[in-house]
N, C-alpha and C. Protein backbone atom coordinates (compact mmCIF):
# COMPACT_ATOMS: atom_id res chain seq x y z
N UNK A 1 -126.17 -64.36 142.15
CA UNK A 1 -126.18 -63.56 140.94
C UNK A 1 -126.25 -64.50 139.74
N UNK A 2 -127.03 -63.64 138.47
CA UNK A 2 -126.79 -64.88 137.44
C UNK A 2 -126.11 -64.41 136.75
N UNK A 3 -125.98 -65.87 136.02
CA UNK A 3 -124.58 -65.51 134.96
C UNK A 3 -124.82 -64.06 134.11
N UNK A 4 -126.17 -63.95 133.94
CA UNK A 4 -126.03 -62.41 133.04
C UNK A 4 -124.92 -61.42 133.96
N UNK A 5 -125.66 -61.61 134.94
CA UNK A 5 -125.40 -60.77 135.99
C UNK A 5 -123.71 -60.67 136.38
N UNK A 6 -123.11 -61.71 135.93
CA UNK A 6 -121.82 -61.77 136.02
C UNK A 6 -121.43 -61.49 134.60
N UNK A 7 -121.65 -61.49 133.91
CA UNK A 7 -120.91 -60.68 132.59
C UNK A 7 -121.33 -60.09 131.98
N UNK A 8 -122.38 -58.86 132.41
CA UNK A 8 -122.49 -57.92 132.63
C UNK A 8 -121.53 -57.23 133.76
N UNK A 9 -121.28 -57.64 134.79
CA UNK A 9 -120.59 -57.27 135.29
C UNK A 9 -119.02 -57.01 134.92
N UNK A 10 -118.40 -58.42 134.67
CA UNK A 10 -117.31 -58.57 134.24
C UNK A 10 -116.95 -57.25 132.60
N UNK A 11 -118.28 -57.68 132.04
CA UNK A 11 -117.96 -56.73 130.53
C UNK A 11 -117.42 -54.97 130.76
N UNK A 12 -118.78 -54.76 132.30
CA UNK A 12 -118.05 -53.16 132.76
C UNK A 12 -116.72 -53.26 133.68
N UNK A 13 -115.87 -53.90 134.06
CA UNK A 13 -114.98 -54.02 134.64
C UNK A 13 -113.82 -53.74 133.68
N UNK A 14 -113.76 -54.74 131.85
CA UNK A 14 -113.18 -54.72 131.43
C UNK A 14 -113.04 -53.17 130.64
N UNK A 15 -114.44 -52.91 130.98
CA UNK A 15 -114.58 -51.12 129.93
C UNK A 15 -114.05 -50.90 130.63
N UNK A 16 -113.87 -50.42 131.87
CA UNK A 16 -113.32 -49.79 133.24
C UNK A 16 -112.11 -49.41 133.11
N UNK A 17 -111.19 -50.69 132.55
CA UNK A 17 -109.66 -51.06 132.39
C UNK A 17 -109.75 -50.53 131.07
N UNK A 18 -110.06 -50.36 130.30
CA UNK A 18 -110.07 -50.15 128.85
C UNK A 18 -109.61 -48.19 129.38
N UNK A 19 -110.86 -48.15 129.47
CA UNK A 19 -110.81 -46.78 130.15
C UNK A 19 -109.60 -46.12 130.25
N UNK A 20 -109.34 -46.53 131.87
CA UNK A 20 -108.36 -45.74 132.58
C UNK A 20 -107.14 -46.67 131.53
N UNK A 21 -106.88 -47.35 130.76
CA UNK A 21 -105.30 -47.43 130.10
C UNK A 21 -105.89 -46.25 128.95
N UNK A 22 -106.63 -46.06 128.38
CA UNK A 22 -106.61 -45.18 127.22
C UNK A 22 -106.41 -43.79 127.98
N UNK A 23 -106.91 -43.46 129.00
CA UNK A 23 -106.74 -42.12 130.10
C UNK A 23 -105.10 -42.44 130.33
N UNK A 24 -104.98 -42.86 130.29
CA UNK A 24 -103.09 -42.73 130.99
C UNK A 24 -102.56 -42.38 129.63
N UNK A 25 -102.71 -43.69 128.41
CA UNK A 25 -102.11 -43.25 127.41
C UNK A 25 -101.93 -42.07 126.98
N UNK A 26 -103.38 -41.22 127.04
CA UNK A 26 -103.51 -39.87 126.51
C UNK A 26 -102.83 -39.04 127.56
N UNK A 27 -102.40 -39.11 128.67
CA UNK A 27 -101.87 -38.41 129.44
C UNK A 27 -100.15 -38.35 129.53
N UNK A 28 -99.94 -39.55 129.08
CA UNK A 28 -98.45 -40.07 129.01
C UNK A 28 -97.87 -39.43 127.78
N UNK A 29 -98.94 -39.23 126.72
CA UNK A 29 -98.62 -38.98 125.22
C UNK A 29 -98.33 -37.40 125.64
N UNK A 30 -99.63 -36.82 126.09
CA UNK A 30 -99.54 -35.76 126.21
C UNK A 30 -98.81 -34.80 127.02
N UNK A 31 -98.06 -35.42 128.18
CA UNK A 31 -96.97 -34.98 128.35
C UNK A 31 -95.98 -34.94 127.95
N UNK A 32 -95.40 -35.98 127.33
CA UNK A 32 -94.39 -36.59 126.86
C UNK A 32 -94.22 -35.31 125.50
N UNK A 33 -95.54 -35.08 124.94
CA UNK A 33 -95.20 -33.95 123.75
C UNK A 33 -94.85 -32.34 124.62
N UNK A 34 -95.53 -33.00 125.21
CA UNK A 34 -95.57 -31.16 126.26
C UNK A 34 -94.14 -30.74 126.75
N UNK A 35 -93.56 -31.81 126.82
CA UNK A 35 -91.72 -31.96 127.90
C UNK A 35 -91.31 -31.90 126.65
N UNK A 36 -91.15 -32.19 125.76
CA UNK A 36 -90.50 -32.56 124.36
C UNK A 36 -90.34 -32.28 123.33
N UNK A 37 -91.68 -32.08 122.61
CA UNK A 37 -92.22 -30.91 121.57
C UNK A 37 -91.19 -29.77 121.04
N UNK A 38 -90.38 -30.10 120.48
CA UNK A 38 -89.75 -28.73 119.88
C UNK A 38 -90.37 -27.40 118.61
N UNK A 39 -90.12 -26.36 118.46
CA UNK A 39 -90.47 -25.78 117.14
C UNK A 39 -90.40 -26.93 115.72
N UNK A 40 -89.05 -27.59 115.81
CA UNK A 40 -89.01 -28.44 114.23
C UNK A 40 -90.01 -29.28 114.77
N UNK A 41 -90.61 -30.00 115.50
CA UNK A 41 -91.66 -30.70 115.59
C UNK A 41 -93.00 -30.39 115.18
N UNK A 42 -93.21 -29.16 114.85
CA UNK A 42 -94.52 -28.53 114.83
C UNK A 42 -95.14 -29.50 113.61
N UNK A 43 -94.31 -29.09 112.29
CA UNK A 43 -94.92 -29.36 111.16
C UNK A 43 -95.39 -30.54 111.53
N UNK A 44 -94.22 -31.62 111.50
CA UNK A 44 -94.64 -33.09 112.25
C UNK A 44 -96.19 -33.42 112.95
N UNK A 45 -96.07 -32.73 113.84
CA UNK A 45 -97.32 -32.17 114.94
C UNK A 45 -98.18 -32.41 114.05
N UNK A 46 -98.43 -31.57 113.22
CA UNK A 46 -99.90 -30.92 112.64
C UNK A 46 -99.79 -32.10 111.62
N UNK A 47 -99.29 -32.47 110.44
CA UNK A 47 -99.59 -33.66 110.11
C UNK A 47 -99.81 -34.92 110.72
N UNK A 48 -99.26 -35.49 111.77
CA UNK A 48 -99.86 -36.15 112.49
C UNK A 48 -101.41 -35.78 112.80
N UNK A 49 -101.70 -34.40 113.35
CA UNK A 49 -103.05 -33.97 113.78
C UNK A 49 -104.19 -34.53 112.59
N UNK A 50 -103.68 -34.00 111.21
CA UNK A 50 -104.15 -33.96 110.62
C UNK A 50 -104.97 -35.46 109.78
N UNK A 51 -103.69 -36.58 110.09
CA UNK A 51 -104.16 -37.92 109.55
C UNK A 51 -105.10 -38.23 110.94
N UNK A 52 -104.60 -38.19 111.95
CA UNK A 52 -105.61 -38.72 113.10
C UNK A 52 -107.17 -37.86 112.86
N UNK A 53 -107.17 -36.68 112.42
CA UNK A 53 -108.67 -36.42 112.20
C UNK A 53 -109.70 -36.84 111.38
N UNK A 54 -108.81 -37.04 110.29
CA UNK A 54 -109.08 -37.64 109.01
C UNK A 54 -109.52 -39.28 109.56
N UNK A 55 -108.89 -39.92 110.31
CA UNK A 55 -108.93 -41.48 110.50
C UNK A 55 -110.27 -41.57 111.51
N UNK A 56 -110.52 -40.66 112.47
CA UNK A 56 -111.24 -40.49 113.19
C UNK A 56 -112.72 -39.73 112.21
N UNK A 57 -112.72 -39.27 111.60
CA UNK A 57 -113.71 -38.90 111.04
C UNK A 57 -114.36 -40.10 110.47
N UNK A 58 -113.64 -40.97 109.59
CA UNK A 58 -114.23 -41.87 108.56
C UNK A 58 -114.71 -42.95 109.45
N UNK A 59 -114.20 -43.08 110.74
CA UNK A 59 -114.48 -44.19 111.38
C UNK A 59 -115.98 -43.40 111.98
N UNK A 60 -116.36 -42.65 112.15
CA UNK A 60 -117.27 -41.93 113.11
C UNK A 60 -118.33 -41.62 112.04
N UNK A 61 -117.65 -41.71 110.58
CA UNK A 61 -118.94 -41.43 109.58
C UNK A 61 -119.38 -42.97 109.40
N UNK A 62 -118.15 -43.78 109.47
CA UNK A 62 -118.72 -45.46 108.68
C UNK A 62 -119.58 -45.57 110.08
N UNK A 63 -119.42 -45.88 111.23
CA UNK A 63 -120.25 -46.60 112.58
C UNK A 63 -121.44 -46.46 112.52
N UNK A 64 -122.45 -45.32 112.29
CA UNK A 64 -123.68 -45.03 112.45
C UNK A 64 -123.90 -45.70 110.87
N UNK A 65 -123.22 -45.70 109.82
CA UNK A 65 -124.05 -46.32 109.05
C UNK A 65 -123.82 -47.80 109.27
N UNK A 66 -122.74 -48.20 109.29
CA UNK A 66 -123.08 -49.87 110.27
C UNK A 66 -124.09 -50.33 110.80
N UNK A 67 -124.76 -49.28 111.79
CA UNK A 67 -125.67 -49.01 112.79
C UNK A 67 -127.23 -49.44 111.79
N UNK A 68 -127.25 -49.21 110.48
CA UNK A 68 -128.11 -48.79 109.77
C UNK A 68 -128.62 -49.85 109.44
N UNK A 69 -127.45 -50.68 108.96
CA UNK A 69 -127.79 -52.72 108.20
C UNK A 69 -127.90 -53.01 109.52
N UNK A 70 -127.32 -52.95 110.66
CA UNK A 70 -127.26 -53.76 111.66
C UNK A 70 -128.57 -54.21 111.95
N UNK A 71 -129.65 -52.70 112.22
CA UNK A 71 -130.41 -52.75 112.91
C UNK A 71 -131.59 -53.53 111.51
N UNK A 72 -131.37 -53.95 111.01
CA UNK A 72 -132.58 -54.80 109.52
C UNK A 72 -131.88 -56.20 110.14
N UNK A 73 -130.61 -56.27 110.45
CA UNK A 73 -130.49 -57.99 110.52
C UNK A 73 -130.81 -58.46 111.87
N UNK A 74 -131.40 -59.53 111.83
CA UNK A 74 -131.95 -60.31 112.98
C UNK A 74 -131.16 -61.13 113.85
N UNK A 75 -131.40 -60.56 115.12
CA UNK A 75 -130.16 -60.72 116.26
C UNK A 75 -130.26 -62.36 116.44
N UNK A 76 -129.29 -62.66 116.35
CA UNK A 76 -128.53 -63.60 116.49
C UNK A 76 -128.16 -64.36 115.12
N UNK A 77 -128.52 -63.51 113.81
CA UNK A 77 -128.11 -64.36 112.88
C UNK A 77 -126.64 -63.99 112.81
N UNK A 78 -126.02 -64.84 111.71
CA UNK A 78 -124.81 -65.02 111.37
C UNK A 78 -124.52 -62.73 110.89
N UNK A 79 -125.53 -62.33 110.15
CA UNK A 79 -124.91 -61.07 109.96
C UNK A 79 -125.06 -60.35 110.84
N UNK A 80 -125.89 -60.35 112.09
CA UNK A 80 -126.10 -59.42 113.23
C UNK A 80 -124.19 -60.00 113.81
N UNK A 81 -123.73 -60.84 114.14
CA UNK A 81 -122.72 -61.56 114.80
C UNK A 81 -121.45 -60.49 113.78
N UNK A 82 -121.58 -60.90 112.41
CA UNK A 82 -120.33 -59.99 111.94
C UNK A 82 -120.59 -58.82 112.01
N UNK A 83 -121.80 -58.12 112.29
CA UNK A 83 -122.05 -56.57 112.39
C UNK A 83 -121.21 -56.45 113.58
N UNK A 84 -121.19 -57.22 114.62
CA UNK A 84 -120.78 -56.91 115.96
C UNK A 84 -119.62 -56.73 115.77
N UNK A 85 -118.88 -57.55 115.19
CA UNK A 85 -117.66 -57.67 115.62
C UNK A 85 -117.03 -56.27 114.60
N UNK A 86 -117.45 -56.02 113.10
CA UNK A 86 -116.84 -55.29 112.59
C UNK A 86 -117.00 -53.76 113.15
N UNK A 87 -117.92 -53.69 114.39
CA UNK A 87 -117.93 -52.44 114.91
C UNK A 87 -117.55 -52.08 115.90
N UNK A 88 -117.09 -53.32 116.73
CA UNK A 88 -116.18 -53.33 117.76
C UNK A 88 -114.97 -53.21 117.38
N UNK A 89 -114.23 -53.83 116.47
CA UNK A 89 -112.99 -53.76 115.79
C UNK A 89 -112.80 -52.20 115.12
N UNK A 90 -113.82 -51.95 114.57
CA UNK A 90 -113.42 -50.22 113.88
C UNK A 90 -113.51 -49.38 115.45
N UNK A 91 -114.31 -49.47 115.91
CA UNK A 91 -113.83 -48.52 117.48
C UNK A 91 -113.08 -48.83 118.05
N UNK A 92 -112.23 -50.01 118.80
CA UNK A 92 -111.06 -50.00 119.32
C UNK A 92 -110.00 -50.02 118.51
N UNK A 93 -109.84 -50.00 117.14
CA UNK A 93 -109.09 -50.35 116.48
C UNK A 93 -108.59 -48.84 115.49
N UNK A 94 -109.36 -48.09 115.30
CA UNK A 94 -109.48 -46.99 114.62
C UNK A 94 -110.08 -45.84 115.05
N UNK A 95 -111.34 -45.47 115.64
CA UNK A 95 -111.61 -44.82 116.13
C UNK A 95 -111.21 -44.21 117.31
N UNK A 96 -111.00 -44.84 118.42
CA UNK A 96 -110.63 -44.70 119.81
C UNK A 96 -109.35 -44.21 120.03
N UNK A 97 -108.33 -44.58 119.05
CA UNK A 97 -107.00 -44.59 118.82
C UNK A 97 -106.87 -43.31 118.49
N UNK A 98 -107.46 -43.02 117.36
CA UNK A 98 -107.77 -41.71 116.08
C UNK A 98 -108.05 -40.57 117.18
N UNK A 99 -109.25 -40.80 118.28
CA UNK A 99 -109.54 -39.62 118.65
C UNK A 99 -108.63 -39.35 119.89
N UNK A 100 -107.95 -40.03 120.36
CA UNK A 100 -106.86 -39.65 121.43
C UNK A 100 -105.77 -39.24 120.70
N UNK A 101 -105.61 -39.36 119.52
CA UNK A 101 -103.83 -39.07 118.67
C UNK A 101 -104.57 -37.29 118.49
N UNK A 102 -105.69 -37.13 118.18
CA UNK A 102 -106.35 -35.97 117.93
C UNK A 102 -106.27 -35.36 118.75
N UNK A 103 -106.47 -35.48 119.81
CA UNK A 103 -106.94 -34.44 120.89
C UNK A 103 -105.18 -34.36 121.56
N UNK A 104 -104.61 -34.95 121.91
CA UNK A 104 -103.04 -34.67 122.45
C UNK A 104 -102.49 -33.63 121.04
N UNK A 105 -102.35 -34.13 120.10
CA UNK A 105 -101.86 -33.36 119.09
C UNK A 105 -102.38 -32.33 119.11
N UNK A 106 -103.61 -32.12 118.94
CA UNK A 106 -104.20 -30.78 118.63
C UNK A 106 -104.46 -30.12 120.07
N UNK A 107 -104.16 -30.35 121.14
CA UNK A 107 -104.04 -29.36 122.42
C UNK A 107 -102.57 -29.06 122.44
N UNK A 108 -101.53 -30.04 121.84
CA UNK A 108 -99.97 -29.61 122.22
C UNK A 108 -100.00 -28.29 120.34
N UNK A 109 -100.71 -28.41 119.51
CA UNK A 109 -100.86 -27.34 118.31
C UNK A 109 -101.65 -26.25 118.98
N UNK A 110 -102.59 -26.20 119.73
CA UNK A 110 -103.70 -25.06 120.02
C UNK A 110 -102.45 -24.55 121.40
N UNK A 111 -101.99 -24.91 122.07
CA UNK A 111 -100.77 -24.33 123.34
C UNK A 111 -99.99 -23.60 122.32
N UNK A 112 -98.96 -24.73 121.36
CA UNK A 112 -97.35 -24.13 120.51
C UNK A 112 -97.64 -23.15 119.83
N UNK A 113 -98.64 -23.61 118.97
CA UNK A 113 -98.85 -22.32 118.29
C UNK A 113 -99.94 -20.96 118.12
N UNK A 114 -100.62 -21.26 118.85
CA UNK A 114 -101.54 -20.25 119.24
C UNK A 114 -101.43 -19.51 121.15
N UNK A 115 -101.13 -20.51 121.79
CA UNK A 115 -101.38 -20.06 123.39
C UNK A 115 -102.87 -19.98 123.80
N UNK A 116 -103.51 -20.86 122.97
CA UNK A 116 -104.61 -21.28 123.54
C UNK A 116 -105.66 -19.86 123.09
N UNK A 117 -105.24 -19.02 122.28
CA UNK A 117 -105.73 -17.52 122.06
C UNK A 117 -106.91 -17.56 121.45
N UNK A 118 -107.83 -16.92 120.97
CA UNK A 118 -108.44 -16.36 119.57
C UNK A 118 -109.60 -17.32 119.66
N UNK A 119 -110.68 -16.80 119.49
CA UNK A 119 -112.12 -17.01 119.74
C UNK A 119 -112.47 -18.05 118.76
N UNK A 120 -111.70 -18.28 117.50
CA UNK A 120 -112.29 -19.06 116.73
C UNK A 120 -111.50 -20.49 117.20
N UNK A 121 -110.81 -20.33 118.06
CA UNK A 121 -109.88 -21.48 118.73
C UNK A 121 -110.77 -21.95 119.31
N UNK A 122 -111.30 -21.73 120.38
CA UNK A 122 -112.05 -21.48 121.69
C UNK A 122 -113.79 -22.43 120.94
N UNK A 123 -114.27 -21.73 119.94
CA UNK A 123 -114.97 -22.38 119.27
C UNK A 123 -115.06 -23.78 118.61
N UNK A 124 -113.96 -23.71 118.02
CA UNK A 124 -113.19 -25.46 117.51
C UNK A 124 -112.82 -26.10 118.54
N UNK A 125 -112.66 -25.88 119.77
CA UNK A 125 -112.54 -26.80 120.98
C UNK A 125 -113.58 -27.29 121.05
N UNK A 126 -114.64 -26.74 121.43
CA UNK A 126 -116.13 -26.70 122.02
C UNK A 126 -116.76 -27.76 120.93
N UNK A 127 -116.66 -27.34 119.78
CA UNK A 127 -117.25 -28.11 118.92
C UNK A 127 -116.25 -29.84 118.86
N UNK A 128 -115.26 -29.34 118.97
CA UNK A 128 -114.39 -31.02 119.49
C UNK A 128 -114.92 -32.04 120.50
N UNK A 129 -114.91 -31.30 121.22
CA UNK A 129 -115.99 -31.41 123.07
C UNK A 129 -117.11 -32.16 122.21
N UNK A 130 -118.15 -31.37 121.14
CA UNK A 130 -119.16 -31.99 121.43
C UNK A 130 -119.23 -33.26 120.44
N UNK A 131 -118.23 -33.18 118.94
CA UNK A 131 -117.44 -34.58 118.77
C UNK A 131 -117.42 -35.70 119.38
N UNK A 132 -116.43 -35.27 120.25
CA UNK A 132 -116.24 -36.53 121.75
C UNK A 132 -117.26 -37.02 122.08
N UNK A 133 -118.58 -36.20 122.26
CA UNK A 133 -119.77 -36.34 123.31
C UNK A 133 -120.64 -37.54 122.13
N UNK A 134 -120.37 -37.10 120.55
CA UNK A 134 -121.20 -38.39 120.29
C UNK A 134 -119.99 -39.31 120.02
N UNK A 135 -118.79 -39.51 119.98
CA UNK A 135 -118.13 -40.85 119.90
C UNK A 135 -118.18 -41.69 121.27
N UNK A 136 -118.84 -41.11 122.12
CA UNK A 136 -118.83 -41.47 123.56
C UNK A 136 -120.43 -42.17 123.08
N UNK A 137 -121.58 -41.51 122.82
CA UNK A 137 -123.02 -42.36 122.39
C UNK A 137 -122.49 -43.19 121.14
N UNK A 138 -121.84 -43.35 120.52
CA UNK A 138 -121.32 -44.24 119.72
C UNK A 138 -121.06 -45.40 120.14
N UNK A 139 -120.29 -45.02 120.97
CA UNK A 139 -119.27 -46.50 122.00
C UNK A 139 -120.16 -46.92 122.87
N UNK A 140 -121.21 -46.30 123.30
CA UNK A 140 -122.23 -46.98 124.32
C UNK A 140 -123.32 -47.61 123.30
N UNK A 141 -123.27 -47.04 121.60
CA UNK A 141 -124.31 -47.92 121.29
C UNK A 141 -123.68 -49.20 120.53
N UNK A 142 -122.58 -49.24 120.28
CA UNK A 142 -121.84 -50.54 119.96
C UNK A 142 -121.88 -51.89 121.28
N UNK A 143 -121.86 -51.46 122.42
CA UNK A 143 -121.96 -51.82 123.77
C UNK A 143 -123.34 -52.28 123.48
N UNK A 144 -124.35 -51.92 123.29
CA UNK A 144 -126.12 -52.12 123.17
C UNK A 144 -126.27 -52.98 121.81
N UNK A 145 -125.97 -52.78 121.15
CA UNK A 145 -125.65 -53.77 119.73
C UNK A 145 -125.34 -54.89 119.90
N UNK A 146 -124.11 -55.10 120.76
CA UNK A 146 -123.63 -56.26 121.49
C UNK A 146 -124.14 -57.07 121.94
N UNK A 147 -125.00 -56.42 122.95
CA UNK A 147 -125.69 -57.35 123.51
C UNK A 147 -127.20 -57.23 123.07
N UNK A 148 -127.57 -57.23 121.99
CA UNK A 148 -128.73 -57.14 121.08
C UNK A 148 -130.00 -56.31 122.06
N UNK A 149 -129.23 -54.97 122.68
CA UNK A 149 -130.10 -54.81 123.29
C UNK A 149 -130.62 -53.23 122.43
N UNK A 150 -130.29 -52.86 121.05
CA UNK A 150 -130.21 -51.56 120.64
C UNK A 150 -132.03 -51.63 120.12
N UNK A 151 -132.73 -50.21 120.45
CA UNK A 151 -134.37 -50.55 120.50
C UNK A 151 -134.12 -48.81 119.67
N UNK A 152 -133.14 -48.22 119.03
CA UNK A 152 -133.25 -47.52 117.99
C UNK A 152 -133.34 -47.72 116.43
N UNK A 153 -134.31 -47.14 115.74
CA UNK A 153 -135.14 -47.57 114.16
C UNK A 153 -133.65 -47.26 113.74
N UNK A 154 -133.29 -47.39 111.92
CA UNK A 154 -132.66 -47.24 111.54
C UNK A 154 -132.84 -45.64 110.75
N UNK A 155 -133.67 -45.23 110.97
CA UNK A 155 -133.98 -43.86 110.51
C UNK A 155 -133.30 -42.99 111.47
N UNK A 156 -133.28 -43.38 113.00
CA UNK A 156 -132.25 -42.72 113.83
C UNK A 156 -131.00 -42.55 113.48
N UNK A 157 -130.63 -43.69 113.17
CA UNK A 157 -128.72 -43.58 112.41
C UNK A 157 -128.94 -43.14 111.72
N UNK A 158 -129.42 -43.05 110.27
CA UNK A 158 -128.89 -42.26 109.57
C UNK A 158 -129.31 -40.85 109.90
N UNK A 159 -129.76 -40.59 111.06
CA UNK A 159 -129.90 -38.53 111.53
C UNK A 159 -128.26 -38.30 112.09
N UNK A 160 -128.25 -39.63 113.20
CA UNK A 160 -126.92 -39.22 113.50
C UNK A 160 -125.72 -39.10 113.10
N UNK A 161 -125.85 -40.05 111.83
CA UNK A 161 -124.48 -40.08 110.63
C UNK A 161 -124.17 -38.94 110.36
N UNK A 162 -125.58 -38.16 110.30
CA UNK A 162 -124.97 -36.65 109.94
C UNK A 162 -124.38 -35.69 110.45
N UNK A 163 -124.41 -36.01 111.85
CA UNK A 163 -123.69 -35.14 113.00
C UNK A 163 -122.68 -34.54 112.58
N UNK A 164 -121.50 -35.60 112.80
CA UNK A 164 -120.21 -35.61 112.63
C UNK A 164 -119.51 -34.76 111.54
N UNK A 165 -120.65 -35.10 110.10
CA UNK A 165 -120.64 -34.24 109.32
C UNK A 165 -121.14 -32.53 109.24
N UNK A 166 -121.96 -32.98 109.79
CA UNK A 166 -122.06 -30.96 109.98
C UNK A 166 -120.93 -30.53 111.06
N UNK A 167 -120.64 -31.16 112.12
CA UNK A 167 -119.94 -30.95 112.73
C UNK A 167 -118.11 -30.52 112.39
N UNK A 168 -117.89 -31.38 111.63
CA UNK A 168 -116.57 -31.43 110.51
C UNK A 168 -116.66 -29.90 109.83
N UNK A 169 -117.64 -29.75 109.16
CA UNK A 169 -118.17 -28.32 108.28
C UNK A 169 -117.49 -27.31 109.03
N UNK A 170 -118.21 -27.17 110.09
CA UNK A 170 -118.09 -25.93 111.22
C UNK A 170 -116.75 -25.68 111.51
N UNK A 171 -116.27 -27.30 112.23
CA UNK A 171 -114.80 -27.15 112.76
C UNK A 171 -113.83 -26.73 111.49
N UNK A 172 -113.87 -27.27 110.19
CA UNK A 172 -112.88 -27.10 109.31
C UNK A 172 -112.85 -25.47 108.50
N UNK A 173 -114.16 -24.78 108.81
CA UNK A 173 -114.23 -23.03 108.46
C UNK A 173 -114.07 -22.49 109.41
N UNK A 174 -113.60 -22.94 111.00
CA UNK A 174 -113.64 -22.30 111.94
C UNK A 174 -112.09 -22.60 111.68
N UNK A 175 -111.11 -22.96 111.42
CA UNK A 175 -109.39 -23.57 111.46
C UNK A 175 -109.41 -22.80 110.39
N UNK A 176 -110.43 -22.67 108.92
CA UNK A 176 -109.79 -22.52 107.62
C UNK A 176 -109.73 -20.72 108.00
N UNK A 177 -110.50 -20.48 107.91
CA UNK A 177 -111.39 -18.95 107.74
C UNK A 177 -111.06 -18.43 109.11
N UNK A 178 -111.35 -18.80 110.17
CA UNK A 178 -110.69 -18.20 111.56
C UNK A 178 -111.44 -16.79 111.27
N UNK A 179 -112.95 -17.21 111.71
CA UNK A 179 -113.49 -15.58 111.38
C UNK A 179 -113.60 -14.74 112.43
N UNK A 180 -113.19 -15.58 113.75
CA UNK A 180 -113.47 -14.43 115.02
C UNK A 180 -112.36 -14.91 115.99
């Protein structure tokens, strides 16, 4: 095997581990609120919910435009090298964090205080779900960046910058307004 071939390898081993500790965390958290969680906790709850969405948003709006200079600077210069790192550091560091404090909080808020009820609930999940689904193409294109292997224009990022944002729209009149 060649050395690519070994760290490539090694790099998915370490996602692997990355992985399953952030899967436990969120499971450990989320029980731990589930056994624990009292009524005076609620408020607590939801402000917590509330900064983790907020932290998770800005990180999920800044990445794709990262994505934007990245892809004008020429791989292997000195600014392709700090692009890397400042987008690896905002996803494990802010993002990744942000969207697991989100999702435990806001499933132990959508159980306490709703029972999981009401269609416009049911909707703001789904649209969470599909959240997740691009911080997940996010994290695989920071992974491709990395290894200067990303073959998307910069006209692509900025379509996808906007996701998150229409996405935010929906979820925050579907919580505010609760029309169905």
């Amino acid at each position: 095997m060649t050395a690519t071939g070994n760290a490539n390898q090694n790099s998915g081993a370490i996602a692997m581990k990355r992985a399953a500790i952030a899967i436990g965390v969120f499971l450990v958290l989320t029980a731990l609120l589930f056994l624990f969680g009292t009524d005076s906790f609620y408020p607590w709850a939801k402000a917590i919910h509330v900064i983790a969405v907020i932290s998770w948003m800005a990180g999920m709006l800044y990445l794709p435009r990262l994505f934007v200079y990245h892809v004008e600077a020429e791989k292997g210069s000195v600014q392709s090298e700090t692009f890397k790192v400042m987008e690896r550091r905002l996803l494990r560091g802010i993002i990744n964090p942000a969207m697991i404090v989100t999702w435990v909080f806001g499933l132990w808020l959508a159980w306490k205080g709703f029972g999981f009820q009401g269609g416009w609930l049911h909707a703001k999940i789904a649209l969470v779900i599909v959240m997740s689904a691009i911080h997940g193409y996010l994290s695989a294109s920071v992974r491709k960046f990395s290894e200067d292997r990303n073959e998307k224009p910069a006209r692509h990022w900025r379509i996808v910058n906007e996701i998150p944002t229409l996405l935010m729209i929906a979820i925050v009149i579907l919580v505010i307004v609760k029309p169905f």
